[in-house]
C-alpha atoms as a PDB file:
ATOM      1  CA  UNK A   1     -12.490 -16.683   7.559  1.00  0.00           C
ATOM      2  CA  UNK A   2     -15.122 -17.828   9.529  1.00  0.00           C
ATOM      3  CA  UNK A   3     -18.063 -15.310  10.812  1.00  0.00           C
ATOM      4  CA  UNK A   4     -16.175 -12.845   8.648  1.00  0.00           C
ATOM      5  CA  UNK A   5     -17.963 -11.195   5.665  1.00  0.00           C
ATOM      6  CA  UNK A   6     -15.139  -9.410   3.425  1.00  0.00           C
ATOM      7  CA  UNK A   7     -18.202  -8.088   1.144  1.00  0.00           C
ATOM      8  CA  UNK A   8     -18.956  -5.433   3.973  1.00  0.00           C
ATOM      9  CA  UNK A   9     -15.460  -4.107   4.778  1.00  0.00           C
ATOM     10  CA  UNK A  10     -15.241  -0.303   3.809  1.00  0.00           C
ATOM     11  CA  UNK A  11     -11.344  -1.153   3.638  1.00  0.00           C
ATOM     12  CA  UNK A  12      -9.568  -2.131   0.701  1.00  0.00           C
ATOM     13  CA  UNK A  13      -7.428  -5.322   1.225  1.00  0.00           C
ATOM     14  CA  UNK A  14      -3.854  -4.866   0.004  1.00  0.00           C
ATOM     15  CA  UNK A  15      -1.188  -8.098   0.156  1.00  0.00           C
ATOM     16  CA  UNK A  16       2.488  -8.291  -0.484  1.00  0.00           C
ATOM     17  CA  UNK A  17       4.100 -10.975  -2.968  1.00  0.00           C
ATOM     18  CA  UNK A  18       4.269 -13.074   0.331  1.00  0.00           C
ATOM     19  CA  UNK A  19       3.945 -16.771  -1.123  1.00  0.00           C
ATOM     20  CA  UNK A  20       0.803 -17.468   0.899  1.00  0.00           C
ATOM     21  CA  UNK A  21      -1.033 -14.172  -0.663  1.00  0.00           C
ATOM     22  CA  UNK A  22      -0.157 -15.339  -4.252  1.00  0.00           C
ATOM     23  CA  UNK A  23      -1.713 -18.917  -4.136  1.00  0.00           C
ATOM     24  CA  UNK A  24      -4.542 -20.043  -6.518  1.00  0.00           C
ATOM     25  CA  UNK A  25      -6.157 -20.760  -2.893  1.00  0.00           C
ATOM     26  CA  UNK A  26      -5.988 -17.107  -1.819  1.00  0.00           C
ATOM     27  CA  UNK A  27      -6.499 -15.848  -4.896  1.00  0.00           C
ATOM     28  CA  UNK A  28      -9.779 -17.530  -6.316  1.00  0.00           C
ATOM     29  CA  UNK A  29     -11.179 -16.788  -2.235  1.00  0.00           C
ATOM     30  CA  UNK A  30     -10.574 -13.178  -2.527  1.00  0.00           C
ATOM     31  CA  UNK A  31     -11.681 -12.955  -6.928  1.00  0.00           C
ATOM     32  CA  UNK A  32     -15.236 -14.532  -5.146  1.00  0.00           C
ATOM     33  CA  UNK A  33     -15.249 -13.173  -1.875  1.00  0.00           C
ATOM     34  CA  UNK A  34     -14.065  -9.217  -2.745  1.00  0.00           C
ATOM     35  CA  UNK A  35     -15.317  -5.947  -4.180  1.00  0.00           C
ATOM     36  CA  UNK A  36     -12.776  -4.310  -7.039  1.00  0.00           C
ATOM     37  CA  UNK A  37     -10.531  -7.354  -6.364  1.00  0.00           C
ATOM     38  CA  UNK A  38      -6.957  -7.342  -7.924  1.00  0.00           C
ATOM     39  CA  UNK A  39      -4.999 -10.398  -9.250  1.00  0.00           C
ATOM     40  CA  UNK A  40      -1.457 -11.005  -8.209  1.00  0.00           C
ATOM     41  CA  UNK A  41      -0.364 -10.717 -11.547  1.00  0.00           C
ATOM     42  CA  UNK A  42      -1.403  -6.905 -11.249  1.00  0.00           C
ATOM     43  CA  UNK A  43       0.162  -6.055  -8.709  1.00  0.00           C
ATOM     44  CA  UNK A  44       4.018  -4.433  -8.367  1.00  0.00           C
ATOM     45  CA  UNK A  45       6.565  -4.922  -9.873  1.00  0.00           C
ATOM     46  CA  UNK A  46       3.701  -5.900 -12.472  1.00  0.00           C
ATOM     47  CA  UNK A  47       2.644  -3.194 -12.980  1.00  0.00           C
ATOM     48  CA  UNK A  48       4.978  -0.262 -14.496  1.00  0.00           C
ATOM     49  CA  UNK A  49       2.376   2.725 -13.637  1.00  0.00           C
ATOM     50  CA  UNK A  50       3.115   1.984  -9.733  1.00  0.00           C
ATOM     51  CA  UNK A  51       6.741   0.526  -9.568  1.00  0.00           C
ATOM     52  CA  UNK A  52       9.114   3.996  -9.274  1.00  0.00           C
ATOM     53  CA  UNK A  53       6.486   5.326  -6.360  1.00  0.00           C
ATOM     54  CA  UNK A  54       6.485   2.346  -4.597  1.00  0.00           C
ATOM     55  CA  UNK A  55       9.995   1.480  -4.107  1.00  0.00           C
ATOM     56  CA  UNK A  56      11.128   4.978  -4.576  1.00  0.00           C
ATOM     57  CA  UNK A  57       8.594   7.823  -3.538  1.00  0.00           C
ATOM     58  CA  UNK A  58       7.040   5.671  -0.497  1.00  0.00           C
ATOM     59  CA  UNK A  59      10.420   4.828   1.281  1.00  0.00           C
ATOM     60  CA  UNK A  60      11.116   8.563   1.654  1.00  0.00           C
ATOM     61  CA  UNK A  61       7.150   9.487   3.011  1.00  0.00           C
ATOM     62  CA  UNK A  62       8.270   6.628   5.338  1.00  0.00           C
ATOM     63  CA  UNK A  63      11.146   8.216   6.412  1.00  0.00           C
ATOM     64  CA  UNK A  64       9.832  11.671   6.627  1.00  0.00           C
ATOM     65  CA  UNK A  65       6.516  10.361   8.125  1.00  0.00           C
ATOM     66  CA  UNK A  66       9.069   8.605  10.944  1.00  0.00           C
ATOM     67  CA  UNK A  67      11.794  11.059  11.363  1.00  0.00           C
ATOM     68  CA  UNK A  68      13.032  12.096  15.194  1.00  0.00           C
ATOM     69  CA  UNK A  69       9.556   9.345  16.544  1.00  0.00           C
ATOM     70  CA  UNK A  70      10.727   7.445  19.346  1.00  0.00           C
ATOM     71  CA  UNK A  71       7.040   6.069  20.207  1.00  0.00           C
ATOM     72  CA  UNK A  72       4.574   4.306  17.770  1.00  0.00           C
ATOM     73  CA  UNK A  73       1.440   6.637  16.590  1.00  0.00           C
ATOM     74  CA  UNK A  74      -1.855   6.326  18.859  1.00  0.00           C
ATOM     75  CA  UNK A  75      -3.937   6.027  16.419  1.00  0.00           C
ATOM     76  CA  UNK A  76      -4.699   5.463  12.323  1.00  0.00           C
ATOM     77  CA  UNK A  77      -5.888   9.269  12.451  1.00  0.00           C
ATOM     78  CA  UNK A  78      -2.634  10.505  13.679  1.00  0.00           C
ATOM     79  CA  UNK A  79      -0.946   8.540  11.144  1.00  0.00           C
ATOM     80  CA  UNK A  80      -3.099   9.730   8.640  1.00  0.00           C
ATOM     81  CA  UNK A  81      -2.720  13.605   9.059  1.00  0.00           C
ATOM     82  CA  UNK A  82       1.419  13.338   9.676  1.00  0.00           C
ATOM     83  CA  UNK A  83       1.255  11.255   5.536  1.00  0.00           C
ATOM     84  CA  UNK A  84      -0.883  13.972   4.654  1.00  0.00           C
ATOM     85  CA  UNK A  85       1.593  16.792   5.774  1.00  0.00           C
ATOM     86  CA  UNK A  86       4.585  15.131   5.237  1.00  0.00           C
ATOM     87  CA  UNK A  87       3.581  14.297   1.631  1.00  0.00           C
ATOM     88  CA  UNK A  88       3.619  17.725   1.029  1.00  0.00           C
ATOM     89  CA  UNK A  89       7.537  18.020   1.553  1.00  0.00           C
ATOM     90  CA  UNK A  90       8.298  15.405  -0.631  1.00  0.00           C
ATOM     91  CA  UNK A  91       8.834  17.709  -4.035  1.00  0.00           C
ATOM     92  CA  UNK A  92       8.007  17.018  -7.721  1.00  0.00           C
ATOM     93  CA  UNK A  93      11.197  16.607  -8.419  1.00  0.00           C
ATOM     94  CA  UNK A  94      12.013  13.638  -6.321  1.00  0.00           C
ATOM     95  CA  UNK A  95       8.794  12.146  -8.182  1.00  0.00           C
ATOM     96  CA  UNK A  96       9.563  12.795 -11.901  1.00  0.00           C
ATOM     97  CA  UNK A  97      13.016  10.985 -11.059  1.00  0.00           C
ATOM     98  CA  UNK A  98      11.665   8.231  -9.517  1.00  0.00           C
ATOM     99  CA  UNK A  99       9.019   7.828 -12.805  1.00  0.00           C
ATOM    100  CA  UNK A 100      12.123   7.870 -14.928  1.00  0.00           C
ATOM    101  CA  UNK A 101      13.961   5.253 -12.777  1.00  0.00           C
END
């Protein structure tokens, strides 16, 4: 990642289980290169505290956050307030069921 220094991103970086993401390559770049870095072998389905929410909980937000758009959102902002709102109609029962999954 040339001209590129990941030590000054205010983001966190988040991969899937994509083969290229889990390589020792990838892996030992991102354990030197990045703050608060996370191994592969921590993330889901690894780990059991996060599992039910993310296959569960975050494909209704996703459909709730979606529901009736026909055009893309403008911005991460716009995004970001419609989670915010719409996480507020997904109810506590949906998540305790998902936990017990």
């Amino acid at each position: 990642m040339p001209n590129y220094d990941v030590r000054s991103c205010k983001n966190r970086i988040m991969q899937d289980s994509a083969p290229s993401h889990r390589a020792k390559a990838t892996q030992n770049f991102l354990r030197d290169y990045t703050p608060d870095f996370i191994s592969s072998q921590e993330w889901t389905p690894h780990s059991p505290y996060l599992n039910p929410l993310n296959y569960s909980v975050w494909d209704i937000l996703q459909e709730l956050v979606y529901e009736g758009r026909r055009k893309p959102f403008t911005n991460l902002k716009d995004l970001q307030n419609v989670i915010r709102n719409k996480w507020h109609d997904v109810d506590d029962q949906t998540v305790r069921k998902a936990i017990l999954q």
